[in-house]
Protein backbone atom coordinates (compact mmCIF):
# COMPACT_ATOMS: atom_id res chain seq x y z
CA UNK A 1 -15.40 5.30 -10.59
CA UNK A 2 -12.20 6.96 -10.25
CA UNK A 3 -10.06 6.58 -6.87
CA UNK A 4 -10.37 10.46 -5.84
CA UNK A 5 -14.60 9.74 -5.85
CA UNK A 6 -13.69 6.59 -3.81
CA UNK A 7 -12.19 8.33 -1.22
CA UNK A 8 -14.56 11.26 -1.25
CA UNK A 9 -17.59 8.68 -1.03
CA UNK A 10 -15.91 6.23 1.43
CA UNK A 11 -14.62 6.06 4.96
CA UNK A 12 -11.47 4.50 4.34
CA UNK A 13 -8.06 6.73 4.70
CA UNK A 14 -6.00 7.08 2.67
CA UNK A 15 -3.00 6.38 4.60
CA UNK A 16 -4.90 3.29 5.48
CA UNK A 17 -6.03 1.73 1.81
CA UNK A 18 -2.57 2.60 0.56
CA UNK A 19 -1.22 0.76 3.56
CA UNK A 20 -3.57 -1.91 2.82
CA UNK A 21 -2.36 -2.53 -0.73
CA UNK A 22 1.35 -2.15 0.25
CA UNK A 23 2.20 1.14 -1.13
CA UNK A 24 3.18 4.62 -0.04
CA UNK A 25 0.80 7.30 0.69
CA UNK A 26 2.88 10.06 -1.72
CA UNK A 27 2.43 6.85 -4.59
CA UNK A 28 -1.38 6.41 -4.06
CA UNK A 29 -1.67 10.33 -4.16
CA UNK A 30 0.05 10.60 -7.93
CA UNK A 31 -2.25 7.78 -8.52
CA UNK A 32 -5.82 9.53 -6.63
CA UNK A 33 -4.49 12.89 -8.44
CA UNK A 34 -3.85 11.33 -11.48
CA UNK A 35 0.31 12.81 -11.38
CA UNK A 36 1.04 9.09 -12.52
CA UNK A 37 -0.76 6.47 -14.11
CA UNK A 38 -1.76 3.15 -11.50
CA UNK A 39 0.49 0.40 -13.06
CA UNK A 40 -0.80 -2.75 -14.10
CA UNK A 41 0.10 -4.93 -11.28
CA UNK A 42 -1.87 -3.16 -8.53
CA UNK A 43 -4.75 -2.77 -10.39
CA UNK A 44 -6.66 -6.18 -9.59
CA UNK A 45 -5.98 -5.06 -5.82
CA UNK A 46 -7.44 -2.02 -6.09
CA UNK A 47 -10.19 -3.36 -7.68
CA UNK A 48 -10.49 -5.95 -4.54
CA UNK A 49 -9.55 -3.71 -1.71
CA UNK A 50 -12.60 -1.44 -2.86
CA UNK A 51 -15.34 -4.28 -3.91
CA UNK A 52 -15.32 -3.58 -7.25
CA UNK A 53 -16.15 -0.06 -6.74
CA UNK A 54 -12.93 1.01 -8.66
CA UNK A 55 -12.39 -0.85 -11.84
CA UNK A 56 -9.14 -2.40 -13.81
CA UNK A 57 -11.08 -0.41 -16.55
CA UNK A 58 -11.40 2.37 -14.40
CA UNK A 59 -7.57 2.53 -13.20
CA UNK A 60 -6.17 2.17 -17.05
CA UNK A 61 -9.31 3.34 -19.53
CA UNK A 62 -6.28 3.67 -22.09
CA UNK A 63 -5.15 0.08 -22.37
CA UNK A 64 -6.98 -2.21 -20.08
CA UNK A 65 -8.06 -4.11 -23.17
CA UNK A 66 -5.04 -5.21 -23.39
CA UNK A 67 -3.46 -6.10 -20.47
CA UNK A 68 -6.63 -8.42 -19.17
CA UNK A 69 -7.89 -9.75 -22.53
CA UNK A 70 -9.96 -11.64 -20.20
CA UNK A 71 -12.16 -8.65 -19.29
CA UNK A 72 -12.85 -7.88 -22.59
CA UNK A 73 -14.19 -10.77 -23.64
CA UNK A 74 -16.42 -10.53 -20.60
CA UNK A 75 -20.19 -9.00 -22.02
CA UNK A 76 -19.98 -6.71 -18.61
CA UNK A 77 -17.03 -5.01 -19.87
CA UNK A 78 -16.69 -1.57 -21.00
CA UNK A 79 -15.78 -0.79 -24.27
CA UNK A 80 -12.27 0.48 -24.57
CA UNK A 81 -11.70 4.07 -24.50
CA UNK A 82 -11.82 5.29 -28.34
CA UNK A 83 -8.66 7.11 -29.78
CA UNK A 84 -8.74 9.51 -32.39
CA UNK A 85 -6.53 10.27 -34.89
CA UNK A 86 -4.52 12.98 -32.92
CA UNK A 87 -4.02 10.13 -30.65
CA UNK A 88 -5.93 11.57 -27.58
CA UNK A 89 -8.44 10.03 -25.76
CA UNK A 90 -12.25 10.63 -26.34
């Protein structure tokens, strides 16, 4: 799940979550709008704050992988996003 169907399925602000995570609204709205890619380190809060709901994977589907190694080793994992030979995402 993506944060903007977080928010539009939960009852959590989103003054409040970004609040929660120690970040600025106008930074959690590049992230929820997808202006500016969620860096690395406040991924595995995210992924806390909403229960698992909103993924590592989820946050970085580019390069997850290899950031937390960990995670893919895990058999629950997704599988990395595939890249084709234009370099864009599929």
């Amino acid at each position: 799940m993506d944060l903007k169907n977080y928010f539009s399925s939960s009852d959590t602000t989103k003054a409040a979550f970004a609040r929660s995570i120690g970040v600025s609204s106008a930074l959690l709205h590049q992230w929820v709008e997808r202006i500016r890619p969620v860096a690395p380190q406040h991924c595995p809060q995210i992924e806390v704050q909403t229960s698992g709901a909103v993924t590592r994977a989820d946050l970085r589907p580019d390069d997850w992988h290899l950031i937390w190694p960990e995670l893919a080793a895990s058999s629950a994992a997704p599988a990395p996003a595939a890249v084709n030979t234009t370099g864009e995402t599929t």
